[in-house]
Protein backbone atom coordinates (compact mmCIF):
# COMPACT_ATOMS: atom_id res chain seq x y z
CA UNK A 1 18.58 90.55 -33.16
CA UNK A 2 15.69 88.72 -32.37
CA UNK A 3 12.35 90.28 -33.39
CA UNK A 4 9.55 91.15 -30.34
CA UNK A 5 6.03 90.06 -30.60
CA UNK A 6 3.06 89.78 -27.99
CA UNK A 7 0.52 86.93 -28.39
CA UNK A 8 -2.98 86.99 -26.63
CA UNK A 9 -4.34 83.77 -25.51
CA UNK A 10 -6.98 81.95 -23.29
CA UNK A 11 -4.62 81.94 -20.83
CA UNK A 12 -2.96 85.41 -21.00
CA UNK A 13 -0.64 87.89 -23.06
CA UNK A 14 2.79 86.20 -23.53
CA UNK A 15 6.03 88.12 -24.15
CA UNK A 16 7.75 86.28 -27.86
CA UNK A 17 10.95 86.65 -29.34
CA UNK A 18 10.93 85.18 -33.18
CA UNK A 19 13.96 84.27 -35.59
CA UNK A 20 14.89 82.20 -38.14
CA UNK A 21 12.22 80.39 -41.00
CA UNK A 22 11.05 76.90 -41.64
CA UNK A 23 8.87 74.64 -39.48
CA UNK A 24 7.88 76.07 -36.29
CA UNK A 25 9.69 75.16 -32.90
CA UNK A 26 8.58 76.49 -29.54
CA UNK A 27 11.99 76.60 -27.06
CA UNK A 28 11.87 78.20 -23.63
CA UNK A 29 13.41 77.60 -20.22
CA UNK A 30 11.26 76.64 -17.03
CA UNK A 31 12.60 79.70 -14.85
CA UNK A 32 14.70 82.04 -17.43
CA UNK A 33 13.44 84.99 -19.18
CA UNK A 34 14.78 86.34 -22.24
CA UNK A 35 14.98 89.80 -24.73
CA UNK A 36 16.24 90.61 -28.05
CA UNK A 37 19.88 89.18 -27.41
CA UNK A 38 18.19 85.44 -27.60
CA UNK A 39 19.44 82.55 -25.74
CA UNK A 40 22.56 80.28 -26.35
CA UNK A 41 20.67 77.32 -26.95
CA UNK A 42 18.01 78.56 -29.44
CA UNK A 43 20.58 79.94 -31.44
CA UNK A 44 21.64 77.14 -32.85
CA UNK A 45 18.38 76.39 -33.98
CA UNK A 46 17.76 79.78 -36.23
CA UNK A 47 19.34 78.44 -39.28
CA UNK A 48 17.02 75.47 -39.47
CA UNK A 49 13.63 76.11 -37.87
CA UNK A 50 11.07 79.28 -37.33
CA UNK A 51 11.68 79.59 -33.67
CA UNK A 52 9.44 80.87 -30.74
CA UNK A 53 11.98 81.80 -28.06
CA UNK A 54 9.26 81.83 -24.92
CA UNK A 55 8.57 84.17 -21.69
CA UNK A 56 6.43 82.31 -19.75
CA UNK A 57 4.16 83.35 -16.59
CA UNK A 58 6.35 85.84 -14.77
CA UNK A 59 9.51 86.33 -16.93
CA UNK A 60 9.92 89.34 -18.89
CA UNK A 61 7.01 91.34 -20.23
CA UNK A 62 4.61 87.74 -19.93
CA UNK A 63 1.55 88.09 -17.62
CA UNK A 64 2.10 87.59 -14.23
CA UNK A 65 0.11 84.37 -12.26
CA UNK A 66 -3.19 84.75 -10.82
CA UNK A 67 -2.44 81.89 -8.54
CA UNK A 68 0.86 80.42 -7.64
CA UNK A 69 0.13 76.81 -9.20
CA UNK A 70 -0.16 78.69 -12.76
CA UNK A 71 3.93 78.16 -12.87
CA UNK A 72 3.89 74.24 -12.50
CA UNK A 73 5.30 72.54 -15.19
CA UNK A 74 1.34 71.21 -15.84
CA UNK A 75 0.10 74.58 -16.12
CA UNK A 76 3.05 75.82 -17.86
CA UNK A 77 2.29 73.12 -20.59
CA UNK A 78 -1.17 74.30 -21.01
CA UNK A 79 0.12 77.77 -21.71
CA UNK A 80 2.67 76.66 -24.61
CA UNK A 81 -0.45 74.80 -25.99
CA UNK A 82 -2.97 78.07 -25.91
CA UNK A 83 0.29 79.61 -27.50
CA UNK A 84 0.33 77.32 -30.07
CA UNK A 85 -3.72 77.74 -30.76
CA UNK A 86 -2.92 81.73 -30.74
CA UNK A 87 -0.24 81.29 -33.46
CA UNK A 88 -2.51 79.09 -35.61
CA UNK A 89 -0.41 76.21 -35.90
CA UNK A 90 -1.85 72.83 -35.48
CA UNK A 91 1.73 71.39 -34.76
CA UNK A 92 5.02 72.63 -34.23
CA UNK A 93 8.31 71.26 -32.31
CA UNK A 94 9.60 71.42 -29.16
CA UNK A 95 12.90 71.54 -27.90
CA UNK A 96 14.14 72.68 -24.55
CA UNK A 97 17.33 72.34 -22.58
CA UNK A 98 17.85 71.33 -19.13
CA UNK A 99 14.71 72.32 -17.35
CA UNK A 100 13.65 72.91 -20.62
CA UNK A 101 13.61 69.85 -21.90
CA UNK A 102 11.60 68.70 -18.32
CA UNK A 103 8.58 70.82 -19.51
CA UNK A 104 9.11 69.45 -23.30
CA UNK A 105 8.67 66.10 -21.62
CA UNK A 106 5.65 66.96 -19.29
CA UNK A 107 4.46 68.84 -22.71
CA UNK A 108 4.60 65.57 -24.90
CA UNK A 109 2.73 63.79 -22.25
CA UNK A 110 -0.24 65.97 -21.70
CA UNK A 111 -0.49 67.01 -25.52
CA UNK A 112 1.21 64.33 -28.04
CA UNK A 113 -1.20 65.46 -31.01
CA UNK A 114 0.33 69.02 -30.63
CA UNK A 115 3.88 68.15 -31.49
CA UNK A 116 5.42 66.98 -34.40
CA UNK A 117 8.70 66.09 -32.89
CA UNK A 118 11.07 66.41 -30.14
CA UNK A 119 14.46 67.56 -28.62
CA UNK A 120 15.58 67.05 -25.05
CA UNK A 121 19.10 67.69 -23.75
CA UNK A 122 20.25 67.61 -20.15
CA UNK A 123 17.05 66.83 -18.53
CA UNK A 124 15.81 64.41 -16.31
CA UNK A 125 12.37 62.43 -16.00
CA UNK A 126 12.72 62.01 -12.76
CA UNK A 127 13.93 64.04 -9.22
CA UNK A 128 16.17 61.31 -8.30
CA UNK A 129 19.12 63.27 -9.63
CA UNK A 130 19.27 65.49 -6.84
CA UNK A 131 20.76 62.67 -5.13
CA UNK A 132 23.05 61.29 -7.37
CA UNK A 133 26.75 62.37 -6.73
CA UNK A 134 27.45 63.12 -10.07
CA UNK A 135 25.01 66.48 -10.18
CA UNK A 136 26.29 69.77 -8.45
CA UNK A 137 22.49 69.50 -6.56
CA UNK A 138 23.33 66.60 -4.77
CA UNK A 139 24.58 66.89 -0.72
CA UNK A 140 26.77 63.73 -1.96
CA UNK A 141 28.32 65.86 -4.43
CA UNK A 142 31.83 67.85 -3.20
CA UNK A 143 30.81 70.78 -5.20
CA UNK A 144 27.54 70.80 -3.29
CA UNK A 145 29.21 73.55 -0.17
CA UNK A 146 30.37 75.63 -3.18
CA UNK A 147 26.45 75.77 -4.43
CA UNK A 148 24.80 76.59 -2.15
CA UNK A 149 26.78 79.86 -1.31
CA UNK A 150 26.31 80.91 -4.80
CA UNK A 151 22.59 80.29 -4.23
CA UNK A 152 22.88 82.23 -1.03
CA UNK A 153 23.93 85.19 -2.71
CA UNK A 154 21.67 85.11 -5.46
CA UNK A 155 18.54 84.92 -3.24
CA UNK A 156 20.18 87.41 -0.94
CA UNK A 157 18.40 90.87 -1.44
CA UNK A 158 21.58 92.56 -0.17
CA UNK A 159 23.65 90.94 -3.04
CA UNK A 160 24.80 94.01 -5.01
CA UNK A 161 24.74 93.82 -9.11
CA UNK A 162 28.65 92.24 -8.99
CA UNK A 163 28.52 90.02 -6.62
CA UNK A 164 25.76 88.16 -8.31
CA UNK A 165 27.49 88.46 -11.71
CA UNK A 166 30.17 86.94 -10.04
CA UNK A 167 28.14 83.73 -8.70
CA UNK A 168 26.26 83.53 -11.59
CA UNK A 169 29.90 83.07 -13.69
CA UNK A 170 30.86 80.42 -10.91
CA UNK A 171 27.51 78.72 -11.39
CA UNK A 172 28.20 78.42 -15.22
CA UNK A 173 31.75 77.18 -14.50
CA UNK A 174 30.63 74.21 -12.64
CA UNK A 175 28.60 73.35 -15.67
CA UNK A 176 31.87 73.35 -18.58
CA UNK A 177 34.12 71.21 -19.29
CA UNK A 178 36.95 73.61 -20.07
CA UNK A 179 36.93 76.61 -17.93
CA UNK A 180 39.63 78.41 -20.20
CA UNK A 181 37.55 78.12 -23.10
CA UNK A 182 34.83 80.79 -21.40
CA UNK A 183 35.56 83.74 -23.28
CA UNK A 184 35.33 81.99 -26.53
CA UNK A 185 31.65 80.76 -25.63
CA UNK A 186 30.40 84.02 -24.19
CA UNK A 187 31.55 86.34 -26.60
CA UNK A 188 28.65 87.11 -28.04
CA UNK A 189 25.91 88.44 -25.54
CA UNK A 190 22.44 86.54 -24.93
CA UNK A 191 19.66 86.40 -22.29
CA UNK A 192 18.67 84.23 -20.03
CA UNK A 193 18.42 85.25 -16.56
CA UNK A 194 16.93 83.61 -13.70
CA UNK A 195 13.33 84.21 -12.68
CA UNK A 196 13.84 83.63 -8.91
CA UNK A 197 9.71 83.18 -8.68
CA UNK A 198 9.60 80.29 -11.15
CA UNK A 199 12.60 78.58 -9.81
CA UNK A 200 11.29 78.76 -5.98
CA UNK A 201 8.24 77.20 -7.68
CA UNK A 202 9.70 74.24 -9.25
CA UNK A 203 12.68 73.59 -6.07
CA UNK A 204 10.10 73.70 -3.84
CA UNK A 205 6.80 72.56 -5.46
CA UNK A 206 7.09 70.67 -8.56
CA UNK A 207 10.54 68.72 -7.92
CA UNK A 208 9.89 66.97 -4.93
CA UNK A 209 7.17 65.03 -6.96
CA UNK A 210 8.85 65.16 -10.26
CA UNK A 211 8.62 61.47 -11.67
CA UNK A 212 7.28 60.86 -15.34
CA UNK A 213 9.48 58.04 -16.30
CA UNK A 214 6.98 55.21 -16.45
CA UNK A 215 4.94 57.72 -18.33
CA UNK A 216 7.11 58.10 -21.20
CA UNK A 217 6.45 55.11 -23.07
CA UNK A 218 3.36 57.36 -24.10
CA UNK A 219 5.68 59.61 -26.27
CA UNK A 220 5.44 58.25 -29.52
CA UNK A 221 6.99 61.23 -31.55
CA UNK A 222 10.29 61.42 -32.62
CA UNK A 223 12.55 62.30 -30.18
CA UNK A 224 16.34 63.50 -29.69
CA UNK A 225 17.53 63.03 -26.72
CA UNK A 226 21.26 64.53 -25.92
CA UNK A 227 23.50 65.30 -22.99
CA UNK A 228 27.25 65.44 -22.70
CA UNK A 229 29.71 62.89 -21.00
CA UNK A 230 30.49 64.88 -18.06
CA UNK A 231 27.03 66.71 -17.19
CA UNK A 232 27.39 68.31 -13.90
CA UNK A 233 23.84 69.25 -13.16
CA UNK A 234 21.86 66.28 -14.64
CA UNK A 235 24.46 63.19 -15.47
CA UNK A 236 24.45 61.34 -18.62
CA UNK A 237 22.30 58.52 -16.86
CA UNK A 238 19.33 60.57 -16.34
CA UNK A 239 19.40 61.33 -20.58
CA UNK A 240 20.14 57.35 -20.81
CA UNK A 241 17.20 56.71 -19.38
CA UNK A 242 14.87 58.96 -21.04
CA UNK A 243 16.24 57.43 -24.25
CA UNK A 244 15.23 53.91 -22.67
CA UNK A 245 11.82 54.75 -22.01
CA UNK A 246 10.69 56.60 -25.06
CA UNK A 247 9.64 54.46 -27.89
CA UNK A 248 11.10 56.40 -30.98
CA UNK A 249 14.07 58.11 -29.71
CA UNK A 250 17.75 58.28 -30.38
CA UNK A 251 20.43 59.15 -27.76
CA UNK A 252 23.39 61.79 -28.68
CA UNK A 253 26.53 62.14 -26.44
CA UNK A 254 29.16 64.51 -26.34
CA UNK A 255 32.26 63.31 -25.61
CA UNK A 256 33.88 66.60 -24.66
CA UNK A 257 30.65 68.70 -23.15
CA UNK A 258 29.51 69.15 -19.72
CA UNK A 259 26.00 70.93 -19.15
CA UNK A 260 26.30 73.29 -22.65
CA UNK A 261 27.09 71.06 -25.43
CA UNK A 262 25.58 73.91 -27.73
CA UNK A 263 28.49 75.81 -26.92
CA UNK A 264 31.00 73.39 -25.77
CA UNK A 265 30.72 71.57 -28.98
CA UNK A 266 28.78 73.73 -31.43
CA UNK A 267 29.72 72.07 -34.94
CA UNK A 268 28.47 68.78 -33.77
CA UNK A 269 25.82 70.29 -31.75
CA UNK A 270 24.46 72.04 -35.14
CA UNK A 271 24.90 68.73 -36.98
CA UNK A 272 22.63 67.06 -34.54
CA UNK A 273 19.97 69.74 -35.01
CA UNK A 274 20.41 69.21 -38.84
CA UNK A 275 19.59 65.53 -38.05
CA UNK A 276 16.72 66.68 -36.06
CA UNK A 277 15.40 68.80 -38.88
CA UNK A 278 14.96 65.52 -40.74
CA UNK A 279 13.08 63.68 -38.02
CA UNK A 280 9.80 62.15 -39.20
CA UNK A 281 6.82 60.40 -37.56
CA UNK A 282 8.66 57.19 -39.51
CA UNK A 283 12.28 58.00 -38.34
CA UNK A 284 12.94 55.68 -35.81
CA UNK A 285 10.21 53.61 -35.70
């Protein structure tokens, strides 16, 4: 189980979940919140780093926002860095997973003395893959009709407890690449849910200005970037080029992953985190 902890900072009391030992790594999720059972993705992290699993503005037992902006990724950023001050650490890692790794990005831009290195899988630097006909979000895309009914029912108050287990399960099965294989990936129980607030936010607010691509050449810290083959939600050529436009990055695919490598292909996942263990300010410059 994941141990509990409450941190005071500048910019309010934040919700923590803490495992594993080593150097520090902050993960969270833009609109997820998460308990004791952890989360999928920083799982696989545990073995090899101290990590500070995250519930930002909103999500879980965090502090709510005084004002709406407070859950941009912007502001968001400047509450992982008065987190960071709070916990006394003058660096630590990021790494963050889908719209995860988006904040890790925006994170690295505003604060590059902060972080030590970085990991960033299934993300995007810019908004333009909501029109690519490759991701699930896209009107071009034939899974698009199926989406958006999902969506309907999770934003539907009338939605009873089943029915949006149910849509949440077809959600995920739009994002892996073997269906059949879903018990073996969720047998174990984690956290995670949406935080409809945060997610409103960023659809509505933050993504239709979401472009930091030019800006990444200002990431100079080494970087993992990762995504697999057949990404659903943000293709492989969004990863491909974040890769391109950070200086000291390298690019991991996997072959037989769609949106959760970290489960779809945990043995090389966990060798890729072992490489990014290693990372150094040298590694690939």
């Amino acid at each position: 189980m994941w141990e509990r902890m409450f941190i005071s900072t500048s910019r309010g009391k934040f919700e923590i979940y803490t495992q594993g030992k080593g150097e520090p790594v902050c993960i969270t999720h833009l609109y997820s919140e998460f308990n004791e059972l952890g989360y999928y993705f920083a799982d696989s992290l545990i073995d090899q780093f101290k990590v500070y699993l995250i519930n930002l503005k909103e999500a879980g037992n965090s502090c709510r926002a005084g004002i709406e902006e407070e859950l941009s990724m912007k502001e968001t950023s400047k509450d992982l860095e008065a987190i960071r001050e709070a916990l006394n650490y003058n660096k630590w890692c990021f790494a963050g997973h889908s719209t995860g790794g988006m904040l890790g990005l925006i994170y690295a831009t505003m604060f590059p003395k902060s972080l030590t290195k970085l990991l960033v899988g299934g993300a995007t630097a810019t908004k333009k893959y909501m029109e690519h006909e490759g991701s699930i979000y896209s009107p071009r895309s034939p899974l698009n009709k199926k989406l958006k009914k999902i969506f309907a029912v999770l934003e539907s108050p009338d939605s009873t407890t089943e029915e949006r287990r149910d849509a949440n399960r077809e959600w995920t099965n739009m994002s892996l690449y073997n269906i059949e294989r879903w018990d073996e990936y969720f047998k174990k129980p984690s956290s995670g849910n949406v935080v409809q607030k945060r997610l409103d936010y960023y659809s509505f607010n933050d993504l239709p200005n979401y472009d930091i691509q030019n800006e990444l050449y200002q990431v100079t810290i080494p970087t993992i970037v990762y995504c697999g083959r057949y990404d659903a939600q943000c293709p492989l050529v969004f990863s491909e080029e974040i890769n391109a436009g950070l200086k000291n990055s390298k690019l991991y695919i996997f072959e037989k992953s769609n949106h959760v490598p970290y489960l779809e292909e945990k043995e090389k996942f966990l060798e890729m985190v072992s490489d990014y263990k290693g990372l150094t300010t040298q590694t690939y410059s």
